[in-house]
Protein backbone atom coordinates (compact mmCIF):
# COMPACT_ATOMS: atom_id res chain seq x y z
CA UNK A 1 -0.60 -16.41 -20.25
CA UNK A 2 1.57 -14.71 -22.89
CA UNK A 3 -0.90 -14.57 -25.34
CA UNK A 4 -3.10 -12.75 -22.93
CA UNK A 5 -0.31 -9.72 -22.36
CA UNK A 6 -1.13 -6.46 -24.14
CA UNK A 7 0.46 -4.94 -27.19
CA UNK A 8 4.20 -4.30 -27.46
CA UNK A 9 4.52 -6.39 -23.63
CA UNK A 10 6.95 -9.16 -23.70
CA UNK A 11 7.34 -11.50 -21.09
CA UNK A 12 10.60 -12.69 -20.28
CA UNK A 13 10.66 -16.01 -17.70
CA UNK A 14 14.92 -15.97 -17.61
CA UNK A 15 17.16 -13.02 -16.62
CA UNK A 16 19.37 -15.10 -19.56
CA UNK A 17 16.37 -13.90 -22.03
CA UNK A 18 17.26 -9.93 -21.36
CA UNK A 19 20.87 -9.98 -22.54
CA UNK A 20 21.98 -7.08 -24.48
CA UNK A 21 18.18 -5.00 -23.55
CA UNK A 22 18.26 -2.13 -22.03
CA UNK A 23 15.65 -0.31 -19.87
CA UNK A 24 14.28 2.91 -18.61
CA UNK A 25 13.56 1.48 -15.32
CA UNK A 26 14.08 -2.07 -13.61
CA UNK A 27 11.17 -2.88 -11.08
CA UNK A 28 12.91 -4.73 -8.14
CA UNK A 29 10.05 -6.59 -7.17
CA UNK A 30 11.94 -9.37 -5.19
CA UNK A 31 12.03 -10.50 -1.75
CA UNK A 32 14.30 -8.56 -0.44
CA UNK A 33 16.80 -11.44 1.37
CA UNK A 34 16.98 -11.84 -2.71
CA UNK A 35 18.39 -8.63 -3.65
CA UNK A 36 21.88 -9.55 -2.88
CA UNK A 37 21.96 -12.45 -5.63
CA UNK A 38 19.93 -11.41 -7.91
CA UNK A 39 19.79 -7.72 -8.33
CA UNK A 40 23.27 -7.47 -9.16
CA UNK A 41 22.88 -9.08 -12.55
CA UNK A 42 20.63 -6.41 -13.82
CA UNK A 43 23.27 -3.63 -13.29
CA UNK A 44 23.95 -3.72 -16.67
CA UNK A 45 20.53 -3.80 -18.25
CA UNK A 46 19.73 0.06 -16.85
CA UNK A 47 20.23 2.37 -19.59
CA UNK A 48 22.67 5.35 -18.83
CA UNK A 49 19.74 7.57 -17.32
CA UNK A 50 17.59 4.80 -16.13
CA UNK A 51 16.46 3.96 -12.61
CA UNK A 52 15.24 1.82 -10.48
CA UNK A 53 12.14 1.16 -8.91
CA UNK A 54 12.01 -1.19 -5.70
CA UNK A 55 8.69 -2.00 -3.69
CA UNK A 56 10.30 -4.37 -0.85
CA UNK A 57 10.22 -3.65 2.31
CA UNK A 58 13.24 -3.38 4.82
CA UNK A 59 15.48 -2.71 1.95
CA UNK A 60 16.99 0.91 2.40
CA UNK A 61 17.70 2.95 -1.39
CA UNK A 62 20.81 3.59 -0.28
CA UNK A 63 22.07 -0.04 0.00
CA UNK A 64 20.44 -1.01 -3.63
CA UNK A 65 21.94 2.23 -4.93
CA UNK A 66 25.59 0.51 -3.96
CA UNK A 67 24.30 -2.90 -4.58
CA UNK A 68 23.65 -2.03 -7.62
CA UNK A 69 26.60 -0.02 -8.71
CA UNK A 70 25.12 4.00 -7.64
CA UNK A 71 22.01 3.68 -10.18
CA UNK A 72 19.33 6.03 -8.59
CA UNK A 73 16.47 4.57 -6.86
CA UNK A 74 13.07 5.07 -6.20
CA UNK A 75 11.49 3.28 -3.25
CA UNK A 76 7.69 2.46 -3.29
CA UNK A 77 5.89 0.84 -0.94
CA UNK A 78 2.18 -0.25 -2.22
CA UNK A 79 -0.55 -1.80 -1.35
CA UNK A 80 -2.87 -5.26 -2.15
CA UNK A 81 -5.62 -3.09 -3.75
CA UNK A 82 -3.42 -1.71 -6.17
CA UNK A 83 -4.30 -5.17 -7.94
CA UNK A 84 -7.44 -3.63 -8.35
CA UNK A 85 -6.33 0.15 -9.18
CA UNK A 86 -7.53 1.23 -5.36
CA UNK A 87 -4.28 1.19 -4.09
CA UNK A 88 -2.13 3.75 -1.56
CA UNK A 89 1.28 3.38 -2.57
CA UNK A 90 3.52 5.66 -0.44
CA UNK A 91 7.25 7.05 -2.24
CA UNK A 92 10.24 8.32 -1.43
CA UNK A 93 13.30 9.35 -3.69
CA UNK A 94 16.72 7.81 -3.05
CA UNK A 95 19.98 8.47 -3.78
CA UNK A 96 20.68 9.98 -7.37
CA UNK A 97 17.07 9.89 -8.19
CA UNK A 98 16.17 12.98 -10.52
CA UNK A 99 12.97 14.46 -10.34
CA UNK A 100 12.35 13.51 -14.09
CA UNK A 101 12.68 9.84 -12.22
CA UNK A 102 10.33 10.77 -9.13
CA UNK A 103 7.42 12.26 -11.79
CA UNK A 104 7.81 8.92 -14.06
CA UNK A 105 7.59 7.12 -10.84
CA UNK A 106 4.71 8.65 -9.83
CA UNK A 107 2.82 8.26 -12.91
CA UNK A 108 3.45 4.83 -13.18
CA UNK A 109 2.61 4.16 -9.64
CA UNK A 110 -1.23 6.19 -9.97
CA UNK A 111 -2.46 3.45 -12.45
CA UNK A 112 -2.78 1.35 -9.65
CA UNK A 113 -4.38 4.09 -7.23
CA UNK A 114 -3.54 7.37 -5.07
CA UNK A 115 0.20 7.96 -4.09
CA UNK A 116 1.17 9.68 -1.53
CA UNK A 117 5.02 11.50 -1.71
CA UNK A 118 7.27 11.92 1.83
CA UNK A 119 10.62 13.68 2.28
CA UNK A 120 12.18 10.25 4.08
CA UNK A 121 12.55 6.31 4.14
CA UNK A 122 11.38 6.98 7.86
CA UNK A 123 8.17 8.17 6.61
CA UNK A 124 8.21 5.63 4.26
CA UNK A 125 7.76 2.97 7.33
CA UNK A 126 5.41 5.00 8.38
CA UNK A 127 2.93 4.62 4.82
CA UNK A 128 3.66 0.94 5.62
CA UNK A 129 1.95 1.12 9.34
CA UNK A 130 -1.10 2.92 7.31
CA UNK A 131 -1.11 2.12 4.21
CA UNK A 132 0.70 -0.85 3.96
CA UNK A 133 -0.36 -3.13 6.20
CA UNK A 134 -3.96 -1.18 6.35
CA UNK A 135 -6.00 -3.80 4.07
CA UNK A 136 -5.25 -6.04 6.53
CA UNK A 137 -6.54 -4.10 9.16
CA UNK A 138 -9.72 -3.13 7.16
CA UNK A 139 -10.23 -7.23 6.55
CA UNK A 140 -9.85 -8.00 10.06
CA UNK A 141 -12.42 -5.41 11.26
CA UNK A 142 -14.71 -6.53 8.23
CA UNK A 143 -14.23 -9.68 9.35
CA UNK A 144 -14.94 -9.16 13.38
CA UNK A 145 -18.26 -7.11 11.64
CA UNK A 146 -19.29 -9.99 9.57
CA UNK A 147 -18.73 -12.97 12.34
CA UNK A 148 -20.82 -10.22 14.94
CA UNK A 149 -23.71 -10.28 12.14
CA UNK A 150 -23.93 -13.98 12.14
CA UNK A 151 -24.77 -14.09 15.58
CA UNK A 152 -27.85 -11.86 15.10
CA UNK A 153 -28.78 -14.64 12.90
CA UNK A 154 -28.36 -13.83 9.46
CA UNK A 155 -26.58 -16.06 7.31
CA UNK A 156 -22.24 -15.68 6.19
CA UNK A 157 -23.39 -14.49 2.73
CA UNK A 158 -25.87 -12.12 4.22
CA UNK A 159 -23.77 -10.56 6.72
CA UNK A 160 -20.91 -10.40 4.37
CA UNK A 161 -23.14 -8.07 2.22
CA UNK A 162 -24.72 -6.18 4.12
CA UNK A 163 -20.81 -5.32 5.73
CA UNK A 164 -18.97 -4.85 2.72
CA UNK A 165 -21.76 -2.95 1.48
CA UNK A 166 -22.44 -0.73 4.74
CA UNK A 167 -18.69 -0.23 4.71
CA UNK A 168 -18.18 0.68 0.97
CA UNK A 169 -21.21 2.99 0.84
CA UNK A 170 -19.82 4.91 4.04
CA UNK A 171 -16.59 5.00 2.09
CA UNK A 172 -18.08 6.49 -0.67
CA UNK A 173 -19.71 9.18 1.19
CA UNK A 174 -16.60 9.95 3.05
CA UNK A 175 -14.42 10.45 0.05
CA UNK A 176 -17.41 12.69 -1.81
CA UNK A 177 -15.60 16.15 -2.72
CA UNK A 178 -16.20 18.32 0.22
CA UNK A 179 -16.95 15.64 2.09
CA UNK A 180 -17.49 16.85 5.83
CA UNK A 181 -14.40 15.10 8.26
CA UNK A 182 -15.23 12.21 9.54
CA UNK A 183 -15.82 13.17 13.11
CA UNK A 184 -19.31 14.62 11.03
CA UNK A 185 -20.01 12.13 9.12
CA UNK A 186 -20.44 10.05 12.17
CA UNK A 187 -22.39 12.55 14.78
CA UNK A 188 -24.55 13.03 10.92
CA UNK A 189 -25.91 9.26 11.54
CA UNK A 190 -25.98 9.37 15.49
CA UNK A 191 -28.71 10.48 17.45
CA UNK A 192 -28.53 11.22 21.26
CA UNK A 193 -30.24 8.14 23.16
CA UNK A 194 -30.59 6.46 19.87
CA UNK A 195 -29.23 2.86 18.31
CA UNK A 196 -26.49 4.25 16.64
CA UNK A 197 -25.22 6.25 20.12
CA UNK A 198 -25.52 2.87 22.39
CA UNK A 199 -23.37 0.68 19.36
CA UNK A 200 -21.18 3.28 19.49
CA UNK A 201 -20.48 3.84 23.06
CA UNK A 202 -20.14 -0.46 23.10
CA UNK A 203 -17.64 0.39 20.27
CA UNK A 204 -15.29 3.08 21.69
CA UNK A 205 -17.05 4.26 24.85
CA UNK A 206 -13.82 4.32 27.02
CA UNK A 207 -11.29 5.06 23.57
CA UNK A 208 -11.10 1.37 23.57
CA UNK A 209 -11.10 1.15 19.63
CA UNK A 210 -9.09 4.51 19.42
CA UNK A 211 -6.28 3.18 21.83
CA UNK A 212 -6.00 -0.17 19.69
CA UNK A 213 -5.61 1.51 16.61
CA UNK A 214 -2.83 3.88 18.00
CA UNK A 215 -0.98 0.69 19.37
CA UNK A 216 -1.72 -1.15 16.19
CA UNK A 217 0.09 1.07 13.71
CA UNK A 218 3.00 1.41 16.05
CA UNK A 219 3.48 -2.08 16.60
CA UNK A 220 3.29 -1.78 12.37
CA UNK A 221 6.21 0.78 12.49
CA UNK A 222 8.60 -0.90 15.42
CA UNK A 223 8.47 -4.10 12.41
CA UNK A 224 9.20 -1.91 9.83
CA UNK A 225 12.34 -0.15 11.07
CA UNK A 226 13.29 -3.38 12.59
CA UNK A 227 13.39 -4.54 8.92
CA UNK A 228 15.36 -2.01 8.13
């Protein structure tokens, strides 16, 4: 594995191997029930105008600020596609964070996709009902989509293509620049008495979908500040 790192990247497997390093920033990248023992340790590795980056969830800024000794933090909260560069990461600056620290943090957070700044850890919780947690929204409806295909009688691999490839190509169109809204984009494919209009109207007829989605990202956010 460490022969397949990049140029000037060392991996380190032992907080013992970082002794007398010191850093920019310090990704916190830990459960957070871990913070308590580990982060500590690391205090002392943050160079004099260094900060810290943490991406868990339910862990406020403020109480890795003191945790860690009042070194500013930046709180991120990404999501899985970012493996892939197509992430949403949402941010939010915490205490003593500069903005020098906010535009590094931002820059190093849009090489793995778009990033979206708020004003409040509230807000932040509320990224994590959308953006968060959304992949696994977008997998369970792909999934429902897929498993309805089968029973028209095509086969998994055949349904699974023609779904992800429906959905990515309506995707694509949707995020076009000057794209119409989506509301558009729909009525666009949708002709009155037509195939698309009676799928539809089984879809979200009676707000059905629209409700569940409401109650879905809600449910998303009571976790989140539960977490807290």
């Amino acid at each position: 594995m460490a022969s397949d790192l990049p140029e000037k990247v060392t991996l380190m497997r032992d907080g013992s191997e970082i002794a007398g390093h010191s850093f920019d920033c310090i990704v916190a990248a830990v459960k957070p029930q871990m913070f308590d023992d580990v982060m500590p340790s690391y205090s002392d590795n943050l160079a004099d105008d260094g900060y810290i980056i943490s991406i868990a969830a339910g862990y406020s800024a403020a109480r890795l600020s003191q945790l860690m000794g009042g070194k500013p933090v930046v709180r991120v909260m990404p999501n899985l596609p970012a493996a892939v560069g197509r992430g949403v990461s949402g941010i939010v600056a915490g205490p003593h964070a500069t903005d020098a620290h906010m535009t590094h943090a931002v820059e190093f957070m849009e090489r793995a996709g778009k990033v979206v700044t708020v004003d409040s850890e509230e807000k932040l919780d509320r990224v994590t009902a959308v953006a968060g947690s959304g992949p696994g929204y977008v997998f369970e409806i792909a999934r429902a989509y897929a498993e309805a295909a089968m029973a028209q009688g095509f086969s998994e691999e055949e349904a699974r293509e023609m779904v992800l490839g429906t959905i990515g190509g309506a995707i694509a169109m949707a995020s076009e620049p000057g794209a119409p809204s989506l509301e558009e984009l729909r009525n666009s494919v949708t002709s009155k008495g037509g195939t698309t209009a009676a799928g539809l109207n089984a879809l979200n007829g009676d707000n059905g979908l629209t409700d569940r989605m409401h109650a879905t990202l809600q449910a998303c956010y009571d976790r989140a500040v539960e977490l807290r």
